[in-house]
N, C-alpha and C. Protein backbone atom coordinates (compact mmCIF):
# COMPACT_ATOMS: atom_id res chain seq x y z
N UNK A 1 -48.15 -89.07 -21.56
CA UNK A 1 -48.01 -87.68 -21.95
C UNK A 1 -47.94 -86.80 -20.70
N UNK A 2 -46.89 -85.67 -20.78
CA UNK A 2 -46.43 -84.66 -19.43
C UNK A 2 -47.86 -84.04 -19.41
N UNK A 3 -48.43 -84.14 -18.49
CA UNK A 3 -49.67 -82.53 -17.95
C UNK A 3 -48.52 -81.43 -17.96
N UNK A 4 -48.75 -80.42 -18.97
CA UNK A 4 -48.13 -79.32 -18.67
C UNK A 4 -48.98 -78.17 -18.29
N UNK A 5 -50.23 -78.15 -19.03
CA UNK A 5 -51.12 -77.50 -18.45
C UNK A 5 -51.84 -77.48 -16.69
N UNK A 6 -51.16 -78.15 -15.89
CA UNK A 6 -51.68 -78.10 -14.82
C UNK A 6 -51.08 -76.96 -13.79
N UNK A 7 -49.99 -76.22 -14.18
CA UNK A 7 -49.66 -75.15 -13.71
C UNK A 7 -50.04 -74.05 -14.46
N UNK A 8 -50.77 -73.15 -13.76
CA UNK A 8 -51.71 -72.30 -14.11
C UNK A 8 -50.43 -70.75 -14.02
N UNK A 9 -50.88 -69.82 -15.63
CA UNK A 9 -49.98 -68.76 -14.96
C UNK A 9 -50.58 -67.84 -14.92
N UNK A 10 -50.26 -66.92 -13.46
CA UNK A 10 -51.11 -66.01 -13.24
C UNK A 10 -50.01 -64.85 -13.64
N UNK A 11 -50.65 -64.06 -14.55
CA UNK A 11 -49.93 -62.54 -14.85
C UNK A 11 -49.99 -61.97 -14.12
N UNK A 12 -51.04 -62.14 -13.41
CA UNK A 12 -51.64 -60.57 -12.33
C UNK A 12 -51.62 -60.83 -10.78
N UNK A 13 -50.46 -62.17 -10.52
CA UNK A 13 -50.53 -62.14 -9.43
C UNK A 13 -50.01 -60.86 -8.03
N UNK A 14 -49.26 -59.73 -8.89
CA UNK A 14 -48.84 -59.12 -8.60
C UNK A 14 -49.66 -57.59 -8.17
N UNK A 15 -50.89 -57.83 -8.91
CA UNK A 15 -51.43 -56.87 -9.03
C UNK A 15 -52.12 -56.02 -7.64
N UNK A 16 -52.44 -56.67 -6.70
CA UNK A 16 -52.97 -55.96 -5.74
C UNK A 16 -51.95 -55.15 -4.76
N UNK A 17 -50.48 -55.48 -5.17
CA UNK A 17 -49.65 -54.20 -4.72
C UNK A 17 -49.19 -53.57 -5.33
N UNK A 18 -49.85 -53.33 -6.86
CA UNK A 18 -49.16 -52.42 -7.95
C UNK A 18 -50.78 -51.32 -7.81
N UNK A 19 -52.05 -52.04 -7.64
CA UNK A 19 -53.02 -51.25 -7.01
C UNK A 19 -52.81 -50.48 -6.06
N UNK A 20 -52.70 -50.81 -4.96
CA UNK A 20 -52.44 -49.59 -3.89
C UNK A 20 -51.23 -49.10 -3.61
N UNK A 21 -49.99 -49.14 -4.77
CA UNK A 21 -49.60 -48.11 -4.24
C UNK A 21 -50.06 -47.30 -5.49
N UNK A 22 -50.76 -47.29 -6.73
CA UNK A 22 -51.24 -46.90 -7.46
C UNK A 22 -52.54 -45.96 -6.89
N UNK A 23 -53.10 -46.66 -5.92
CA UNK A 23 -54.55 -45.87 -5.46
C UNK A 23 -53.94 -45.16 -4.92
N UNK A 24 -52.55 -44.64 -3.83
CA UNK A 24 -51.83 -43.88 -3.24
C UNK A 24 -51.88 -43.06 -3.28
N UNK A 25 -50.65 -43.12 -5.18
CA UNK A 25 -50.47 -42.22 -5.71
C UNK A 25 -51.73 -41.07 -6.32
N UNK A 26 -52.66 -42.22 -6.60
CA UNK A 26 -53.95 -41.03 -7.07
C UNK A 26 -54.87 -40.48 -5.65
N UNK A 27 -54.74 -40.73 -4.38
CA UNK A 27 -55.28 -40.26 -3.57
C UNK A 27 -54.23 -38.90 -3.14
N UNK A 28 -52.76 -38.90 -3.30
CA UNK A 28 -51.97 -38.25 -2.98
C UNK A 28 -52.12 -37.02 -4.08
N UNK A 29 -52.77 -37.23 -5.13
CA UNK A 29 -52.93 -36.07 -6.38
C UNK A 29 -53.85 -35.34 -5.89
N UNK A 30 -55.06 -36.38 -5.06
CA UNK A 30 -56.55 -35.40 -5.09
C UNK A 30 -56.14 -34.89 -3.53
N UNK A 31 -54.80 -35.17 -2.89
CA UNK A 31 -54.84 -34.19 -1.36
C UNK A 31 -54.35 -32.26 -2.47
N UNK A 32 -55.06 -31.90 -1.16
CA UNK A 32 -55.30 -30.31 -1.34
C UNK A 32 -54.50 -29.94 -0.50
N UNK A 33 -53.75 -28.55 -0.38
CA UNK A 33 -53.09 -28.04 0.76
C UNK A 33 -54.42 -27.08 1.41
N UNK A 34 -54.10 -26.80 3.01
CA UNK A 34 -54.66 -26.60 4.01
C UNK A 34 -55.02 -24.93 3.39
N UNK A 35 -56.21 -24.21 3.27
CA UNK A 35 -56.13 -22.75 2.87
C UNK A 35 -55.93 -22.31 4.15
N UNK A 36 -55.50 -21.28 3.69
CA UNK A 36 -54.67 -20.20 5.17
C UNK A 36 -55.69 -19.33 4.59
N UNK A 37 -56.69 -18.79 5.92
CA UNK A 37 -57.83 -18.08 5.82
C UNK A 37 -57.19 -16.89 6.32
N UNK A 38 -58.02 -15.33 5.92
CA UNK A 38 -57.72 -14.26 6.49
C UNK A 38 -58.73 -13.83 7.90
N UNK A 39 -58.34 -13.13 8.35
CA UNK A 39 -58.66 -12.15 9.46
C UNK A 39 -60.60 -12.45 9.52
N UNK A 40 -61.05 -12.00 8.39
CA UNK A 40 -61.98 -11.42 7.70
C UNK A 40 -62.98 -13.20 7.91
N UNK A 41 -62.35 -13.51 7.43
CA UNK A 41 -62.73 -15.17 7.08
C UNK A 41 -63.08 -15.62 8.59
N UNK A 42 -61.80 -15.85 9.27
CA UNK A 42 -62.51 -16.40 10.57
C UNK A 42 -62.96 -15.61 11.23
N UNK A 43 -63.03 -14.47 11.50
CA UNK A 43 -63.97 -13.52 11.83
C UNK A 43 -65.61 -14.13 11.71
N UNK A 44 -66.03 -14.36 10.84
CA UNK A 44 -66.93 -14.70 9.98
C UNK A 44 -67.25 -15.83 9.72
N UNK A 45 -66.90 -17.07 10.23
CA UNK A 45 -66.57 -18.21 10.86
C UNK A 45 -66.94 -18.11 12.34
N UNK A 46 -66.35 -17.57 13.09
CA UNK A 46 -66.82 -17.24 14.43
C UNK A 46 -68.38 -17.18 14.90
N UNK A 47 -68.29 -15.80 13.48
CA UNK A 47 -69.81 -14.95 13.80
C UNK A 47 -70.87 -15.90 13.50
N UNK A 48 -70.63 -17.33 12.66
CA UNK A 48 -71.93 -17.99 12.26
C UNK A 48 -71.91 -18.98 12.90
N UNK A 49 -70.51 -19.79 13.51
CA UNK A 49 -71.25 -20.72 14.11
C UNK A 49 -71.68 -19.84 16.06
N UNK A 50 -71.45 -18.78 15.70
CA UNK A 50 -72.25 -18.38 17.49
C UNK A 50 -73.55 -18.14 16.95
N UNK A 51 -74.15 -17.32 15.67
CA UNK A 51 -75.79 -17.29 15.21
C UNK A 51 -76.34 -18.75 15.28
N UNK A 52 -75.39 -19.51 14.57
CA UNK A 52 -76.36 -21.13 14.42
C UNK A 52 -76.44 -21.55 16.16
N UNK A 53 -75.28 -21.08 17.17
CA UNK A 53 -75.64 -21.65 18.41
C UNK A 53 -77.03 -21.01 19.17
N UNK A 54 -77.23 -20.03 18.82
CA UNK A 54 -78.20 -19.01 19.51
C UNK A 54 -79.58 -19.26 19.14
N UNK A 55 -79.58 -19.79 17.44
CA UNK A 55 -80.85 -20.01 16.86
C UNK A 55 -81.15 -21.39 16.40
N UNK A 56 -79.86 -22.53 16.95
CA UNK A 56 -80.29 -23.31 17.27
C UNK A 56 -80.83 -24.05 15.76
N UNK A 57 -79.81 -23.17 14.79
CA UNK A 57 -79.53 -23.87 13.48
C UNK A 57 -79.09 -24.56 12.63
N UNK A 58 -79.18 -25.53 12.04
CA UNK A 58 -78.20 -26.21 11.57
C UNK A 58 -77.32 -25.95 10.70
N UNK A 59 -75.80 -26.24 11.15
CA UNK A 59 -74.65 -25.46 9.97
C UNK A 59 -74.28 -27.18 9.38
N UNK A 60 -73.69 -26.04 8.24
CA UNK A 60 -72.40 -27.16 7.63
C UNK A 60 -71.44 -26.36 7.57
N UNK A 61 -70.83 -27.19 8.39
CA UNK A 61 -69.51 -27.18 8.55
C UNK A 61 -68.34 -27.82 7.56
N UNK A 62 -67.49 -26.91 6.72
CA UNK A 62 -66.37 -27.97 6.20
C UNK A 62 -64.80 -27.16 6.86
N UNK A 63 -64.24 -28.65 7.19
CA UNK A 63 -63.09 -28.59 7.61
C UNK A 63 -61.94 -28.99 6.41
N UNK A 64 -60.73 -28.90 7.35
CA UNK A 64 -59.21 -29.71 6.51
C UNK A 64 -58.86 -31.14 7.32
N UNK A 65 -58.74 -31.92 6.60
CA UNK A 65 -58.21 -33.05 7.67
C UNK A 65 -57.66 -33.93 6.41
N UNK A 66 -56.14 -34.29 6.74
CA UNK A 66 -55.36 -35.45 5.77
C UNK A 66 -55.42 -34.93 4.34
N UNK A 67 -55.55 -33.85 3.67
CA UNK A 67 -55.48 -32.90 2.90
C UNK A 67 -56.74 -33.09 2.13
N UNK A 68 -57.82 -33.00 2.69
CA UNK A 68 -59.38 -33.08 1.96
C UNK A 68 -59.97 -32.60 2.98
N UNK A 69 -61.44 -31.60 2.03
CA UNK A 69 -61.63 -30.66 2.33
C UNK A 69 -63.24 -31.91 3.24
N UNK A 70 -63.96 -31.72 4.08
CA UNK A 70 -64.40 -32.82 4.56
C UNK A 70 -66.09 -31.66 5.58
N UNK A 71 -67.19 -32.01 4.74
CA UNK A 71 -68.07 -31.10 5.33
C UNK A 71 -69.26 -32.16 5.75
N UNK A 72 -69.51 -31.22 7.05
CA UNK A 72 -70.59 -32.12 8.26
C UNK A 72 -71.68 -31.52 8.53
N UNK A 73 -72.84 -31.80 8.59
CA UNK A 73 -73.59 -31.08 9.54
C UNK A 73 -73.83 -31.26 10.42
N UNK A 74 -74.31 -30.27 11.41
CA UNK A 74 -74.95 -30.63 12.45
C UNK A 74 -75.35 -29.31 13.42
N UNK A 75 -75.44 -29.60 14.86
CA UNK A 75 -76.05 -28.47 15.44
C UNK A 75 -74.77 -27.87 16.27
N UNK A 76 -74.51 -26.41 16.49
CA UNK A 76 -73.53 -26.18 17.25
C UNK A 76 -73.99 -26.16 18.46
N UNK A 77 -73.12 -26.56 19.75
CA UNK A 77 -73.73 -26.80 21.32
C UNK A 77 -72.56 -25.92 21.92
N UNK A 78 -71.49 -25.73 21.73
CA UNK A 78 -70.87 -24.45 22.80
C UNK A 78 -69.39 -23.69 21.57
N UNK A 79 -69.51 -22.94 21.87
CA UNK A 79 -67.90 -22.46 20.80
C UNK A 79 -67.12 -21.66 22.08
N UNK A 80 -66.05 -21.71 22.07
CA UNK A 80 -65.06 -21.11 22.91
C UNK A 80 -63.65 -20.83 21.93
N UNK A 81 -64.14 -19.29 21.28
CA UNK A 81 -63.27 -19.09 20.65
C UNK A 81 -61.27 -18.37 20.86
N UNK A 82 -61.54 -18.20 22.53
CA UNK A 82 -59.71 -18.54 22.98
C UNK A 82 -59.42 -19.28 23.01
N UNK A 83 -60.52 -20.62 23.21
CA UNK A 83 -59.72 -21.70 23.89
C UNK A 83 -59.67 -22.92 22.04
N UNK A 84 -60.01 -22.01 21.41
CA UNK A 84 -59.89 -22.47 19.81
C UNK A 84 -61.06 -24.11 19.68
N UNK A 85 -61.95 -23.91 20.29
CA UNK A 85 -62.72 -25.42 20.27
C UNK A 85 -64.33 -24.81 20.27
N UNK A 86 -65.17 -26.08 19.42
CA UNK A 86 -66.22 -25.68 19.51
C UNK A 86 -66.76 -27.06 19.66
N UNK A 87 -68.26 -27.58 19.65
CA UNK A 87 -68.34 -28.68 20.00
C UNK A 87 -70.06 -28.52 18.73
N UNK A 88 -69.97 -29.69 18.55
CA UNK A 88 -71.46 -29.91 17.82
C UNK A 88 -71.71 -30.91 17.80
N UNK A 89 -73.26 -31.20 17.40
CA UNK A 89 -73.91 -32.43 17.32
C UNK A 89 -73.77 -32.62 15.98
N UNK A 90 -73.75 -33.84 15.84
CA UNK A 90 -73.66 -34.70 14.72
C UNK A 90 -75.20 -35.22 14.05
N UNK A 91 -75.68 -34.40 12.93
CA UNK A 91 -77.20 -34.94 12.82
C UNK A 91 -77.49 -36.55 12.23
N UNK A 92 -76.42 -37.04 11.46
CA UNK A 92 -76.63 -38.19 11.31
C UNK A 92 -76.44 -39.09 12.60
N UNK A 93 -75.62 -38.89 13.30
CA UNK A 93 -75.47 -40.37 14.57
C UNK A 93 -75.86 -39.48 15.68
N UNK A 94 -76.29 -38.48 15.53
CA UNK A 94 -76.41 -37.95 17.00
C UNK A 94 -75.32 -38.00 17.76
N UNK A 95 -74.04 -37.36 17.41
CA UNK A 95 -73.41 -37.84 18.50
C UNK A 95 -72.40 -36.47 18.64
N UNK A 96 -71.68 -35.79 19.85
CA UNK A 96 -70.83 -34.70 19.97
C UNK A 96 -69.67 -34.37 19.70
N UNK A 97 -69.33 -33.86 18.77
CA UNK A 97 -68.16 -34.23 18.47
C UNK A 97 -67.26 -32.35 18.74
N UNK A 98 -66.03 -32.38 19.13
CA UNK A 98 -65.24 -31.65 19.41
C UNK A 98 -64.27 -31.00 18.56
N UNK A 99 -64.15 -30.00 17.90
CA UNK A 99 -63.61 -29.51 16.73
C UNK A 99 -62.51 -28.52 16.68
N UNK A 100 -61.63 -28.19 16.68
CA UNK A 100 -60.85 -27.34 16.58
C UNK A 100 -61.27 -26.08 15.90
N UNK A 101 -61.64 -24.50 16.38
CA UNK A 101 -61.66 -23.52 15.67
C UNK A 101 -61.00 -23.78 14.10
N UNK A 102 -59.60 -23.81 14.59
CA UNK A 102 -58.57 -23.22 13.21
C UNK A 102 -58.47 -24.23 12.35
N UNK A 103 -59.63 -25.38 12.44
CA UNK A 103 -59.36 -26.30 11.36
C UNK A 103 -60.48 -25.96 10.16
N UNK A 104 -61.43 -25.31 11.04
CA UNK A 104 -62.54 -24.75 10.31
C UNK A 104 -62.24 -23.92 8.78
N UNK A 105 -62.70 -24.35 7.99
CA UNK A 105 -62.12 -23.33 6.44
C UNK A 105 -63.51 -23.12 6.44
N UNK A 106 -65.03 -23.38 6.40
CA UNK A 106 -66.17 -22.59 6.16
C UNK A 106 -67.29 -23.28 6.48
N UNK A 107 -68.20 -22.01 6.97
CA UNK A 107 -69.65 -22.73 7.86
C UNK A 107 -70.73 -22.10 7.34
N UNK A 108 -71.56 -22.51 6.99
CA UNK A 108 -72.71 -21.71 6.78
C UNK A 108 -74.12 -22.01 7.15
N UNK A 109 -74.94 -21.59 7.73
CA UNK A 109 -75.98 -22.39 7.94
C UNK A 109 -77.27 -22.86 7.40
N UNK A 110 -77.52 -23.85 7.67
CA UNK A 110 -78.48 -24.59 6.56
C UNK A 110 -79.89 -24.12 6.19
């Protein structure tokens, strides 16, 4: 008698590239476009992370990056707002990280 059963059929062998470009597409739904802040806004942005530098407070910070909105805390250590960069500590790893002013969408401190 033929073994016919010894070839096994897989339906779903296909499946882990019908997944990601599926996860793609649903990561590409939940990107956000970048808000274009007013005058007023980074103004006010400015003004808190120089209070959190002075008093040595902890902000959260949320930025834009890859179209998600992405918030950190930590301590601010210098802002240089011509040169559009500010720098902070990172409270989970301790570590400094370098930030772009104009990526900043909102800070507030903790």
């Amino acid at each position: 008698m033929e073994s016919r059963g010894m070839k096994k059929w897989r339906p779903f062998a296909t499946m882990p590239e019908q997944y990601i470009e599926l996860k793609e597409i649903i990561n590409k739904q939940a990107e956000v476009a970048q808000p274009v802040l007013t005058e007023e806004q980074m103004e006010q942005i400015n003004f808190t992370l120089i209070e959190a530098l002075h008093t040595n407070k902890q902000a959260y910070l949320t930025y834009y990056k890859q179209g998600q909105y992405i918030t950190e805390t930590g301590f601010i250590q210098f802002v240089d707002s011509l040169g559009d960069l500010f720098i902070f500590i990172d409270d989970v790893f301790e570590l400094k990280n370098k930030m772009r002013l104009s990526e900043l969408i909102d800070v507030r401190l903790a």
